[in-house]
C-alpha atoms as a PDB file:
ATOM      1  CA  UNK A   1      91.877  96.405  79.525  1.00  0.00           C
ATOM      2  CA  UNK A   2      90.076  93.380  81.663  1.00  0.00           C
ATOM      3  CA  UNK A   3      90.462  91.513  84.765  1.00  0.00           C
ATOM      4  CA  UNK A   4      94.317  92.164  85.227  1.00  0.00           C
ATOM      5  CA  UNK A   5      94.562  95.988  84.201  1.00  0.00           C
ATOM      6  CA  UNK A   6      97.467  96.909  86.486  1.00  0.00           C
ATOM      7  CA  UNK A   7      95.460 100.085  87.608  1.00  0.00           C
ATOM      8  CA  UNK A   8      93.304  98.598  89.605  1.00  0.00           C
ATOM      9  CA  UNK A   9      95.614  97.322  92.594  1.00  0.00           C
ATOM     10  CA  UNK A  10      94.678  98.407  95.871  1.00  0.00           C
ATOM     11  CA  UNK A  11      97.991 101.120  95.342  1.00  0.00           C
ATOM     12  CA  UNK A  12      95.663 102.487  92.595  1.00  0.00           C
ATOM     13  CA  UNK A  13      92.551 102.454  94.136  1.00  0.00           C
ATOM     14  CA  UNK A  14      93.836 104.505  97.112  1.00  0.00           C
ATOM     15  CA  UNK A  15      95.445 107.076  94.537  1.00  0.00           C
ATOM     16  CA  UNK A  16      92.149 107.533  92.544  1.00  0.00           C
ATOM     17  CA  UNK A  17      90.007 107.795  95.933  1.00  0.00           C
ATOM     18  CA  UNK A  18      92.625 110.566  96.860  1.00  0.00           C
ATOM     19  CA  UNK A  19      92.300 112.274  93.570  1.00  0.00           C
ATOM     20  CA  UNK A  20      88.672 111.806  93.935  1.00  0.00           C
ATOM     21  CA  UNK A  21      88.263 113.133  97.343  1.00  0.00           C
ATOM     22  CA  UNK A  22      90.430 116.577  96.942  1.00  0.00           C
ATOM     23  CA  UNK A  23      87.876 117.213  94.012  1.00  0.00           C
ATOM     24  CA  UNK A  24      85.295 116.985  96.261  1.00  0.00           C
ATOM     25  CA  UNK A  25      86.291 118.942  98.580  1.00  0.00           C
ATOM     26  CA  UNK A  26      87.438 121.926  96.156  1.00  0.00           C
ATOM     27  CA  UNK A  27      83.942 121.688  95.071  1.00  0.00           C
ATOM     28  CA  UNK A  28      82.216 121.959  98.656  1.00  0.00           C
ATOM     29  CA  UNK A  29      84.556 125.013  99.107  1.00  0.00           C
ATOM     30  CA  UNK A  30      83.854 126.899  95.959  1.00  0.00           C
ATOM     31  CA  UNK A  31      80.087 125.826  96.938  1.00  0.00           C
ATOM     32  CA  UNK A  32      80.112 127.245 100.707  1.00  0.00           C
ATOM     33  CA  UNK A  33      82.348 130.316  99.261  1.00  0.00           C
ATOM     34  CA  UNK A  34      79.065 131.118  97.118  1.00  0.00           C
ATOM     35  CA  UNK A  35      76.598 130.368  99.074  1.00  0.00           C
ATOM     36  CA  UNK A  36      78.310 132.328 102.588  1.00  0.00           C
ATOM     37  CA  UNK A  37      80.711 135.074 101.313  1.00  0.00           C
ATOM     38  CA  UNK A  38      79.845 137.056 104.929  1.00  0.00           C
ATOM     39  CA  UNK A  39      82.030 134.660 106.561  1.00  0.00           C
ATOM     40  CA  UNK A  40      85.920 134.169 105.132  1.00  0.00           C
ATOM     41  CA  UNK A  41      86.920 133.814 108.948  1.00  0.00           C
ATOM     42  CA  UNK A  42      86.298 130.414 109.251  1.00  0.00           C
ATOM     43  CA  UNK A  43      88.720 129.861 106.455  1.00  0.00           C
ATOM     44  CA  UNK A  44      91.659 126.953 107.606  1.00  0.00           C
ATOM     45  CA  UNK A  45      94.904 127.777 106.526  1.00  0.00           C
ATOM     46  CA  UNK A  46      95.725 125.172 104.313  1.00  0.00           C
ATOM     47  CA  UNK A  47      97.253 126.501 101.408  1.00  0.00           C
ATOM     48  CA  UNK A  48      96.115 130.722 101.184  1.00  0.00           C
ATOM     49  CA  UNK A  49      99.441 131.760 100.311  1.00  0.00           C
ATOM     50  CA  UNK A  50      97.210 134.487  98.384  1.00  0.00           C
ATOM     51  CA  UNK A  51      99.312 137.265  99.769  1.00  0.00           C
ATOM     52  CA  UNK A  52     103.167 136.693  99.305  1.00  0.00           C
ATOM     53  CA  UNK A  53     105.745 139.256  99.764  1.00  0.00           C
ATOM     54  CA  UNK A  54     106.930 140.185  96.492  1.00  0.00           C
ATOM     55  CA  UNK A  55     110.732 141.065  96.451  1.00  0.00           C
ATOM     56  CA  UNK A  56     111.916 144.285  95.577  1.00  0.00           C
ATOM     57  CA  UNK A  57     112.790 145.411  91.577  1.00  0.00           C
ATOM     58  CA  UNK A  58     115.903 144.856  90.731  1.00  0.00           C
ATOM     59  CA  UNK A  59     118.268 148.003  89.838  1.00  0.00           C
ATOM     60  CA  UNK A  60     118.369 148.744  86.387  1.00  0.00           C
ATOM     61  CA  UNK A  61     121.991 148.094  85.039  1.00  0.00           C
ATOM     62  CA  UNK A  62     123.210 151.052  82.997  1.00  0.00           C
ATOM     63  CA  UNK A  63     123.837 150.570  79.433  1.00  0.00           C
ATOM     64  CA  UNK A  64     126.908 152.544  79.794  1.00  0.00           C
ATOM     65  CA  UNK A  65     129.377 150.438  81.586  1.00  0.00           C
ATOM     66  CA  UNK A  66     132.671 150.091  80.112  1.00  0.00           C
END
């Protein structure tokens, strides 16, 4: 590409560094997680939405109508 590859404005920059710096920190969790499993209090609640309440079966429709 060169010297005027469009992905390399400061916009970009920021959006790679972003990228770049959620990978890290996934990595440093999975990393602690391994090294410390005594200890899932300290968890933050960011995004463990592990546990959602699943809604209740449907009914089945009978093939009988009619």
């Amino acid at each position: 590409m060169g010297k005027f590859d469009r992905r390399n404005s400061q916009k970009m920059k920021r959006r790679k560094a972003q990228v770049k710096k959620k990978e890290r920190v996934v990595r440093q969790a999975q990393a602690s997680s391994k090294k410390a499993p005594a200890a899932p209090a300290k968890k933050t609640a960011k995004k463990a939405t592990a546990a959602k309440p699943t809604p209740p079966p449907a009914p089945p429709s009978s093939p009988a109508e009619g």
